[in-house]
Protein backbone atom coordinates (compact mmCIF):
# COMPACT_ATOMS: atom_id res chain seq x y z
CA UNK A 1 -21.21 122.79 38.67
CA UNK A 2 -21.87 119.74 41.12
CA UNK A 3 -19.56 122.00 43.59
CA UNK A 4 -21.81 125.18 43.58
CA UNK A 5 -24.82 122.95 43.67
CA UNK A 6 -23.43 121.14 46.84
CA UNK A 7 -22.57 124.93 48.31
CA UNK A 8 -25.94 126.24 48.00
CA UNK A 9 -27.52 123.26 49.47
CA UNK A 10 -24.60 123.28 52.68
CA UNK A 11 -26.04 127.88 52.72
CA UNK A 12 -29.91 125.88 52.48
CA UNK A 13 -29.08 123.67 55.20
CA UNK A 14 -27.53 126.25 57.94
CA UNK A 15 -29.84 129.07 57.00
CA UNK A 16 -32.85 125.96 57.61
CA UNK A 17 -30.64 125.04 60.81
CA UNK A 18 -30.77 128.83 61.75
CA UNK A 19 -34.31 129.54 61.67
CA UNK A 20 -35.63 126.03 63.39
CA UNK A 21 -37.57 126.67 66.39
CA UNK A 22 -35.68 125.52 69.58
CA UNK A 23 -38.58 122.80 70.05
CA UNK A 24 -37.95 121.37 66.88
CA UNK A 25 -34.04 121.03 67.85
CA UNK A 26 -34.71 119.35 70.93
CA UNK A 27 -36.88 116.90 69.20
CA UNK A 28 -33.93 116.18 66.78
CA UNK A 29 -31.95 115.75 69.09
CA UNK A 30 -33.76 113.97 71.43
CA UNK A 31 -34.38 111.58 68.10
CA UNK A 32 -30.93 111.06 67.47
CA UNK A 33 -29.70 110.41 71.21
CA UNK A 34 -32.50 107.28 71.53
CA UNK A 35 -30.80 106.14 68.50
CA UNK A 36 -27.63 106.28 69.86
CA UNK A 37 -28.88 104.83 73.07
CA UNK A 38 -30.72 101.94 70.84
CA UNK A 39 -27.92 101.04 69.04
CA UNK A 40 -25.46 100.69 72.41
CA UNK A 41 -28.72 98.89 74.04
CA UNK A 42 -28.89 96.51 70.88
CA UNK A 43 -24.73 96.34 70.68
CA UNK A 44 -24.41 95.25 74.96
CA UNK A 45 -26.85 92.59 74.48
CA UNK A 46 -25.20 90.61 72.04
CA UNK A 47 -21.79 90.67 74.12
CA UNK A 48 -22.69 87.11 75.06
CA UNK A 49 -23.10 85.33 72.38
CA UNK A 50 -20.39 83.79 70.31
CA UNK A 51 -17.92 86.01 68.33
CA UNK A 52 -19.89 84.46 65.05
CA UNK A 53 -23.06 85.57 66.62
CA UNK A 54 -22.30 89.19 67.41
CA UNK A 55 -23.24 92.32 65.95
CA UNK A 56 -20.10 94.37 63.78
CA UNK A 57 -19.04 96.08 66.04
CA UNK A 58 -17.73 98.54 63.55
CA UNK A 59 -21.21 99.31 61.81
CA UNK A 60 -22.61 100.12 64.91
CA UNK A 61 -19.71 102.82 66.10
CA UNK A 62 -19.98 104.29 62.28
CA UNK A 63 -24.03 104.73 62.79
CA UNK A 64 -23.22 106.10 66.43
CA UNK A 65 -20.67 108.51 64.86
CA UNK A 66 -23.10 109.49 62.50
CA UNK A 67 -25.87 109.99 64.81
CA UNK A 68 -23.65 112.24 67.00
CA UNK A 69 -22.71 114.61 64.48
CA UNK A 70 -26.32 115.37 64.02
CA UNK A 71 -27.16 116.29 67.37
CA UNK A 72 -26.36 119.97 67.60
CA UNK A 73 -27.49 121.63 71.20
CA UNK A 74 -25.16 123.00 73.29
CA UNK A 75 -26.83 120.97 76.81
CA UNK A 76 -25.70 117.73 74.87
CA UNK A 77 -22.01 118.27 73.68
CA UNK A 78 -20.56 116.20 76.67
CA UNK A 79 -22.33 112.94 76.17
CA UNK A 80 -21.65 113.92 72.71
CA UNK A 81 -17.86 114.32 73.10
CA UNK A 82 -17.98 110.87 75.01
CA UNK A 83 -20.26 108.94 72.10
CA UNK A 84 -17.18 110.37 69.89
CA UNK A 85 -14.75 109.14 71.19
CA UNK A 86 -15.76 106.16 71.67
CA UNK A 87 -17.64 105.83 67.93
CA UNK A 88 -13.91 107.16 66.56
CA UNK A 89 -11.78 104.46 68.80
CA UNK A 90 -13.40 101.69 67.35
CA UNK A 91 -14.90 102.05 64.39
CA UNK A 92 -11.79 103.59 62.77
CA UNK A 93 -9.49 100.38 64.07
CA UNK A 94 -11.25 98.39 61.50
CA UNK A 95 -11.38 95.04 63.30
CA UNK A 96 -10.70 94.83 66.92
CA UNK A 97 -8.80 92.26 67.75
CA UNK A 98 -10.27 89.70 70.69
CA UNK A 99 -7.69 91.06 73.33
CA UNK A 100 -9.58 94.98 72.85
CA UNK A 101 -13.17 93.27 73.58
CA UNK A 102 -13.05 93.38 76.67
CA UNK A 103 -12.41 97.04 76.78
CA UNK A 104 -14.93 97.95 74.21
CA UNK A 105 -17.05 95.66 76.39
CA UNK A 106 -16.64 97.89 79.30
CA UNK A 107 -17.03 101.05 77.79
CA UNK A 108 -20.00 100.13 75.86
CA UNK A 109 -21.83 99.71 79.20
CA UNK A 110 -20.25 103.16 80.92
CA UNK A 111 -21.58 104.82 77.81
CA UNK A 112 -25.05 103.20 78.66
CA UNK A 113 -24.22 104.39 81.95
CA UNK A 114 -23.40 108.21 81.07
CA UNK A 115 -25.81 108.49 78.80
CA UNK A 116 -28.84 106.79 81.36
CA UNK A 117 -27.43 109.61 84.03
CA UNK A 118 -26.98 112.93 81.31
CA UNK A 119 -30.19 112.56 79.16
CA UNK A 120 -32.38 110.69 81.21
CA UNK A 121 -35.82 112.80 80.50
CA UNK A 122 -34.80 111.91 76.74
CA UNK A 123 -33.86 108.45 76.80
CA UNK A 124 -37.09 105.59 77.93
C-alpha cells in the first residue's frame, strides 16, 4: 500500500516537474544554487577558528548534496557535477581526518570560485 502511495506521488511529482513553466525552474534553481553558495560562504568562514569551533563539515556537504539534486536545468549540470563531487568526497568519509583539511580547505574556496564565475547573475 505505502509502495503504490509513494509511486503515485514520484508520477505527481514528474508530471508537476513536466508542466512547470521554465521561469518557475529557473527560480528553483536559482533558489537552490544561493543555498549552496550560502552554505560554502558560511562553511569558508569558519576555517579559522579552532577545530572545536568549526562548523561539521559533514552536515554541510549532506545539505549541499541535497541541494544539488534539486537543481534540475540543463545550463547548471557542470557546477552541479562539481558541487557533487565534492558534497560526495566528504560527506560520505564520515570524519575527515586533520591531514584532509587542508584539501577540503582548498576546494571549498575553488568551489566558491567556480560557482562566483558559472552562475554569477544568480548568485549576490
Amino acid at each position: 500500500m505505502t509502495v503504490e502511495i509513494k509511486f503515485i506521488e514520484k508520477i505527481g511529482d514528474f508530471f508537476s516537474r513536466m508542466f512547470q513553466s521554465r521561469k518557475e525552474k529557473r527560480e528553483r534553481d536559482a533558489s537552490h544554487l544561493q543555498k549552496a553558495y550560502d552554505l560554502l560562504k558560511e562553511l569558508e568562514e569558519t576555517w579559522d577558528l579552532p577545530l572545536a569551533e568549526r562548523r561539521d563539515l559533514v552536515d554541510y556537504t549532506n545539505l549541499l548534496l541535497q541541494n544539488a539534486q534539486e537543481i534540475r536545468m540543463r545550463k547548471n549540470r557542470s557546477i552541479v557535477r562539481d558541487i557533487r563531487v565534492f558534497s560526495k568526497r566528504n560527506c560520505l568519509a564520515g570524519v575527515i581526518p586533520k591531514s584532509e583539511l587542508e584539501r577540503v580547505h582548498n576546494e571549498t574556496l575553488e568551489l566558491l570560485g567556480k560557482m562566483k564565475e558559472s552562475a554569477s547573475e544568480i548568485i549576490s
